[in-house]
N, C-alpha and C. Protein backbone atom coordinates (compact mmCIF):
# COMPACT_ATOMS: atom_id res chain seq x y z
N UNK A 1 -5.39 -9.53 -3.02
CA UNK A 1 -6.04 -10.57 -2.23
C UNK A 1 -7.21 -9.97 -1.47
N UNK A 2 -8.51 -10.87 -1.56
CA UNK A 2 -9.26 -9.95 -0.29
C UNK A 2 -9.03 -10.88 0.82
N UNK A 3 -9.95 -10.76 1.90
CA UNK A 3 -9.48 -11.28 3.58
C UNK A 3 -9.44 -12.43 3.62
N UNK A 4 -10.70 -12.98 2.78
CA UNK A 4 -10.79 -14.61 2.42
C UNK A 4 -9.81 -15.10 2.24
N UNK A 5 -9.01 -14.71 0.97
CA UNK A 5 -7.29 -14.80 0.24
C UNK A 5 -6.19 -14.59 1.54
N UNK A 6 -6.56 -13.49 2.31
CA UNK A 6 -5.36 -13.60 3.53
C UNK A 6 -5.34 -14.12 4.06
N UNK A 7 -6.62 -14.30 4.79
CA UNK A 7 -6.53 -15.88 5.75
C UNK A 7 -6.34 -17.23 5.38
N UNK A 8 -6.85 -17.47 4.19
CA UNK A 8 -6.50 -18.59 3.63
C UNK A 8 -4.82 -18.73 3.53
N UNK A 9 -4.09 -17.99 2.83
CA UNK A 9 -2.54 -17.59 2.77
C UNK A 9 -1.81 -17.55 4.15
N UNK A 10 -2.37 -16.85 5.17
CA UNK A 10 -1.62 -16.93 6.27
C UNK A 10 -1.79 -18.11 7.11
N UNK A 11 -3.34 -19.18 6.85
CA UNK A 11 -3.59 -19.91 7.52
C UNK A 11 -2.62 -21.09 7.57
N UNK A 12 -1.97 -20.90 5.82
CA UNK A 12 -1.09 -22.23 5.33
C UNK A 12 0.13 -22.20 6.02
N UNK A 13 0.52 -20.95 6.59
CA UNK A 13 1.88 -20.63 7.59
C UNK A 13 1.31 -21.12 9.13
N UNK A 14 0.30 -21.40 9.75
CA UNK A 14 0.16 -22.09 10.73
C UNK A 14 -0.67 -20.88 11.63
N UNK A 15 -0.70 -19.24 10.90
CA UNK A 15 -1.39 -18.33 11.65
C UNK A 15 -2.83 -18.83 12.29
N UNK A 16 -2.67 -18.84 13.42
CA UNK A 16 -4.67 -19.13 13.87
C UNK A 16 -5.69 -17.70 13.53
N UNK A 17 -6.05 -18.06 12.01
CA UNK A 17 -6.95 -16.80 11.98
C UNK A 17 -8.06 -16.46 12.60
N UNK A 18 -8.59 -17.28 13.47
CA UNK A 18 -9.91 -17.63 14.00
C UNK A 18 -9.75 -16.36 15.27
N UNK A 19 -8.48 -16.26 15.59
CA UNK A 19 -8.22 -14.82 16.90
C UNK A 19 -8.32 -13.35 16.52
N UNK A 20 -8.70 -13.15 15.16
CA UNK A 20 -8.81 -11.90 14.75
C UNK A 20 -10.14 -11.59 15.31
N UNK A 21 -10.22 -10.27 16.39
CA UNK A 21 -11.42 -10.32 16.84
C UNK A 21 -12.02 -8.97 16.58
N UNK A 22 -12.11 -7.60 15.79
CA UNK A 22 -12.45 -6.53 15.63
C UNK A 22 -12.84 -6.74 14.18
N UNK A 23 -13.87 -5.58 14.31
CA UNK A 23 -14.42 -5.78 12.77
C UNK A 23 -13.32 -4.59 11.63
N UNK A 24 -12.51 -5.18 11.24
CA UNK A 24 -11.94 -4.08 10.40
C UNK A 24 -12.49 -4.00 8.76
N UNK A 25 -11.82 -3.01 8.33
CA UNK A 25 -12.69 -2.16 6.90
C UNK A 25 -11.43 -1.73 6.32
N UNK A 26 -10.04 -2.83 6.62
CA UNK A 26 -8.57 -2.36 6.15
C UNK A 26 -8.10 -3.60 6.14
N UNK A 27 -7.59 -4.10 5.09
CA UNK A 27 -6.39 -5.50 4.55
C UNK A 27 -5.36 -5.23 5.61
N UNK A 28 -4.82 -4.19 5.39
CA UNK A 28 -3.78 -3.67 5.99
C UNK A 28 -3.98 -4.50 7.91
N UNK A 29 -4.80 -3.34 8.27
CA UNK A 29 -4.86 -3.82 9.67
C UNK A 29 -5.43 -5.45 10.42
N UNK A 30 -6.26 -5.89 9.27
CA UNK A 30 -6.92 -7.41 9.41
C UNK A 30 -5.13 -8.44 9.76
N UNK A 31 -4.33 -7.87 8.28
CA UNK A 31 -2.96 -8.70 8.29
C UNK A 31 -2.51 -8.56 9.80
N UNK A 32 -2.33 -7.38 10.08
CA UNK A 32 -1.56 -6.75 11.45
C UNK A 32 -2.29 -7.62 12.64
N UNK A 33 -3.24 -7.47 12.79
CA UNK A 33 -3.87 -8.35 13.81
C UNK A 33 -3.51 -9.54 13.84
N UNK A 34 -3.55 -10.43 12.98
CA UNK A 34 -3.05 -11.78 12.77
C UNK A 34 -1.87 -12.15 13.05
N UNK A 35 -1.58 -11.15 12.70
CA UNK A 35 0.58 -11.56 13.19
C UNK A 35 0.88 -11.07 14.12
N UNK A 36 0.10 -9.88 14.95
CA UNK A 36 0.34 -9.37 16.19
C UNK A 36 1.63 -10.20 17.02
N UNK A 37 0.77 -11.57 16.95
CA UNK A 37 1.21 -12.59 17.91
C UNK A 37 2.63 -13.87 17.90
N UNK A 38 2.25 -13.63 16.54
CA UNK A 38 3.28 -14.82 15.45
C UNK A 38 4.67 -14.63 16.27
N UNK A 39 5.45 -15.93 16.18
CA UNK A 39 6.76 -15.97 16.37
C UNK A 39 7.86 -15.16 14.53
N UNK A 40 9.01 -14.30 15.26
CA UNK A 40 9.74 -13.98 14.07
C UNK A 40 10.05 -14.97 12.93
N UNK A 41 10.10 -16.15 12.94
CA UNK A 41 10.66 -17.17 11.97
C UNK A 41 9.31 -17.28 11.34
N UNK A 42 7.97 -16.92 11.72
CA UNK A 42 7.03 -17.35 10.82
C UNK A 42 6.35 -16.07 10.34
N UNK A 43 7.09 -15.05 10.46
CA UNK A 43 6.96 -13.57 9.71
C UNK A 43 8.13 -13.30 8.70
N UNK A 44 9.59 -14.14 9.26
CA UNK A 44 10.17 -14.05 7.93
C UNK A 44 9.98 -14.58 6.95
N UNK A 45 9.19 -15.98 7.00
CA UNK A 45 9.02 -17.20 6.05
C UNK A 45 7.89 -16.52 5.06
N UNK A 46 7.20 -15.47 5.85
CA UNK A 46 6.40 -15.10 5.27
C UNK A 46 6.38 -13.99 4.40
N UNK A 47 7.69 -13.37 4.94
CA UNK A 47 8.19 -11.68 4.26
C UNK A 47 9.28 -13.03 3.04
N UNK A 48 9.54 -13.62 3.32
CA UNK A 48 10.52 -14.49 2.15
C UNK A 48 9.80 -14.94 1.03
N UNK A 49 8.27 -15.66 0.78
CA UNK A 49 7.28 -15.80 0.28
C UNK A 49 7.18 -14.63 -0.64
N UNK A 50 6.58 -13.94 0.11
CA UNK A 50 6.14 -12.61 -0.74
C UNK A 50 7.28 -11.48 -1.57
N UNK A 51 8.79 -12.03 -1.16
CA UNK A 51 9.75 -11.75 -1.43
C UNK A 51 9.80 -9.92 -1.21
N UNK A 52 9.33 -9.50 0.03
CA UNK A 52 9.78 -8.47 0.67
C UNK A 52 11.11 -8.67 1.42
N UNK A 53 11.70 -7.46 1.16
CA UNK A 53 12.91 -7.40 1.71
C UNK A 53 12.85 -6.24 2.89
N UNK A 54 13.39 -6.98 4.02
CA UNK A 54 13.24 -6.83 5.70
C UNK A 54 14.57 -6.05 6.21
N UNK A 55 15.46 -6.52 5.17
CA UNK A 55 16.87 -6.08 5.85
C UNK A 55 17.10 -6.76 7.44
N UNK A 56 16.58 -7.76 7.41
CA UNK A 56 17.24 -8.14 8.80
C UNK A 56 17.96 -9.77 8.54
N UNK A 57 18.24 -10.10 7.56
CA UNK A 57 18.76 -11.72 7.06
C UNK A 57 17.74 -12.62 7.49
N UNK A 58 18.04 -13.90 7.70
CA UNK A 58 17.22 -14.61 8.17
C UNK A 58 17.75 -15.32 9.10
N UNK A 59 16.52 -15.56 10.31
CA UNK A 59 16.67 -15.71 11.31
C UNK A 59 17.94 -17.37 11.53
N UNK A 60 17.99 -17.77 10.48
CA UNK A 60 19.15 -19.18 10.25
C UNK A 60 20.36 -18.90 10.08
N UNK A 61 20.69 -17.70 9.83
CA UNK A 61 21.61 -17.35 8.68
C UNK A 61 22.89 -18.14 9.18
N UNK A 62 23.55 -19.24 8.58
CA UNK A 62 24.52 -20.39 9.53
C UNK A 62 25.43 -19.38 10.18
N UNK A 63 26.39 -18.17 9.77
CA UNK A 63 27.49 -17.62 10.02
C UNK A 63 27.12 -17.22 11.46
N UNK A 64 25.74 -16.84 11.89
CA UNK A 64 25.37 -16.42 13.05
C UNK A 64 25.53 -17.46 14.06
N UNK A 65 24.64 -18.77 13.66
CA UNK A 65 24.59 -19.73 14.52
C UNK A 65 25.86 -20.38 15.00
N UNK A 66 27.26 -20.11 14.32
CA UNK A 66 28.41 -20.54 14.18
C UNK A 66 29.38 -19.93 15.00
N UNK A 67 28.83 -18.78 15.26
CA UNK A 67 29.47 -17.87 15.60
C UNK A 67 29.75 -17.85 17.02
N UNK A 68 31.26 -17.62 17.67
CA UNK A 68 31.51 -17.59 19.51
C UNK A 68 31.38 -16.71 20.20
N UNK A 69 31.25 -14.92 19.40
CA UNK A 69 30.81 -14.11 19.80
C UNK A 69 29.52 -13.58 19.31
N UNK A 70 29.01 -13.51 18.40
CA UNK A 70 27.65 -13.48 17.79
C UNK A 70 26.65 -14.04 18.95
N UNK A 71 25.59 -13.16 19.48
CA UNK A 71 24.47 -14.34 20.14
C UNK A 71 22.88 -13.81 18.96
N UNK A 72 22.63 -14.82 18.72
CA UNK A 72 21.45 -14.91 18.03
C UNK A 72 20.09 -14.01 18.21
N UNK A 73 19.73 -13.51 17.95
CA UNK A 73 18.33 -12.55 18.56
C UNK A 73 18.96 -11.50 19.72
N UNK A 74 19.75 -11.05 19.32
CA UNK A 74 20.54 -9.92 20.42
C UNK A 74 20.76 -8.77 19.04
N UNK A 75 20.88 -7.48 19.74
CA UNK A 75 21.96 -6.69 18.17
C UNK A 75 23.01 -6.99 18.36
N UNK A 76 23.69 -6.43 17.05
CA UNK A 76 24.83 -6.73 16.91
C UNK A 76 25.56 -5.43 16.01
N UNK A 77 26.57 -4.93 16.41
CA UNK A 77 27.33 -4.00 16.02
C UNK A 77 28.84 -4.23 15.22
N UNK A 78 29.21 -3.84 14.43
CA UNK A 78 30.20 -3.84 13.92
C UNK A 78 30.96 -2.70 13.75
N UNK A 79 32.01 -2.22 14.58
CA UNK A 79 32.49 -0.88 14.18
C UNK A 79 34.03 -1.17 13.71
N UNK A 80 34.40 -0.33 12.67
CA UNK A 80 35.79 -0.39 11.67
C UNK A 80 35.91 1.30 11.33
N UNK A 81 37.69 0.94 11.20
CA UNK A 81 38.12 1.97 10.83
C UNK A 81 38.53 1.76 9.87
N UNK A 82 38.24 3.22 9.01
CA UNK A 82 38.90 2.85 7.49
C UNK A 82 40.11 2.36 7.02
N UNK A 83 40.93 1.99 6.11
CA UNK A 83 42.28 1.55 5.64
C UNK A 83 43.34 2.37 6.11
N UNK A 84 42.61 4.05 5.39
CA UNK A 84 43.50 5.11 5.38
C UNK A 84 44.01 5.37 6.43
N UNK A 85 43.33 5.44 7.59
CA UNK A 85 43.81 5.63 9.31
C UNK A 85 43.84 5.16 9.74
N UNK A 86 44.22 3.81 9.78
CA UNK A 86 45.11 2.86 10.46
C UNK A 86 46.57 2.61 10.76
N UNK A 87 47.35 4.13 10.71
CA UNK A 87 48.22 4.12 10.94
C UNK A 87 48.45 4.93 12.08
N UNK A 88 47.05 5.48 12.14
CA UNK A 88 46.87 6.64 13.58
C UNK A 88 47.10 6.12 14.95
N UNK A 89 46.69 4.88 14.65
CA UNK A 89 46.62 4.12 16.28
C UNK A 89 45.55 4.34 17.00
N UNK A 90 44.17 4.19 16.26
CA UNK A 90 43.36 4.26 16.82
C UNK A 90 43.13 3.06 17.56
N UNK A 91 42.65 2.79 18.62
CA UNK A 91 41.78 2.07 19.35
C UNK A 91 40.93 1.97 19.92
């Protein structure tokens, strides 16, 4: 794509390209500027598009929203002990 192609592409996601204000001489950094600002749901829609994989699910994912201990946009940890030593009494 050249910049024409990015802005046009990112414009259709609702990005205001018109705030890119440095003269860059890099795709790379023109993109970066543009999304600087963006909310996460319209960087995943956009990593989903291009079918890059983020490793972070998506920001809907129902099991999250469902969830009584889960809070949404927080981390989240999961720690387990294996099968085998569960007879140790760990806690």
């Amino acid at each position: 794509m050249g910049y024409a192609d990015i802005g046009v592409y990112l414009k259709g996601f609702g990005v205001d390209i018109s705030k890119q204000t440095s003269n860059v001489n890099s795709k790379w950094v023109y993109s970066k500027e543009l999304l600087a600002d963006e909310p996460d749901e319209t960087l995943f829609k956009i990593a989903e598009e291009l079918e890059i994989d983020h490793g972070l699910g998506s920001p809907t994912t129902p099991c999250l929203a469902d969830s009584k201990f889960w809070k949404t946009s927080h981390f989240r940890l999961f720690i387990s002990q294996v099968s085998a030593v569960k007879d140790r009494g760990y806690r």
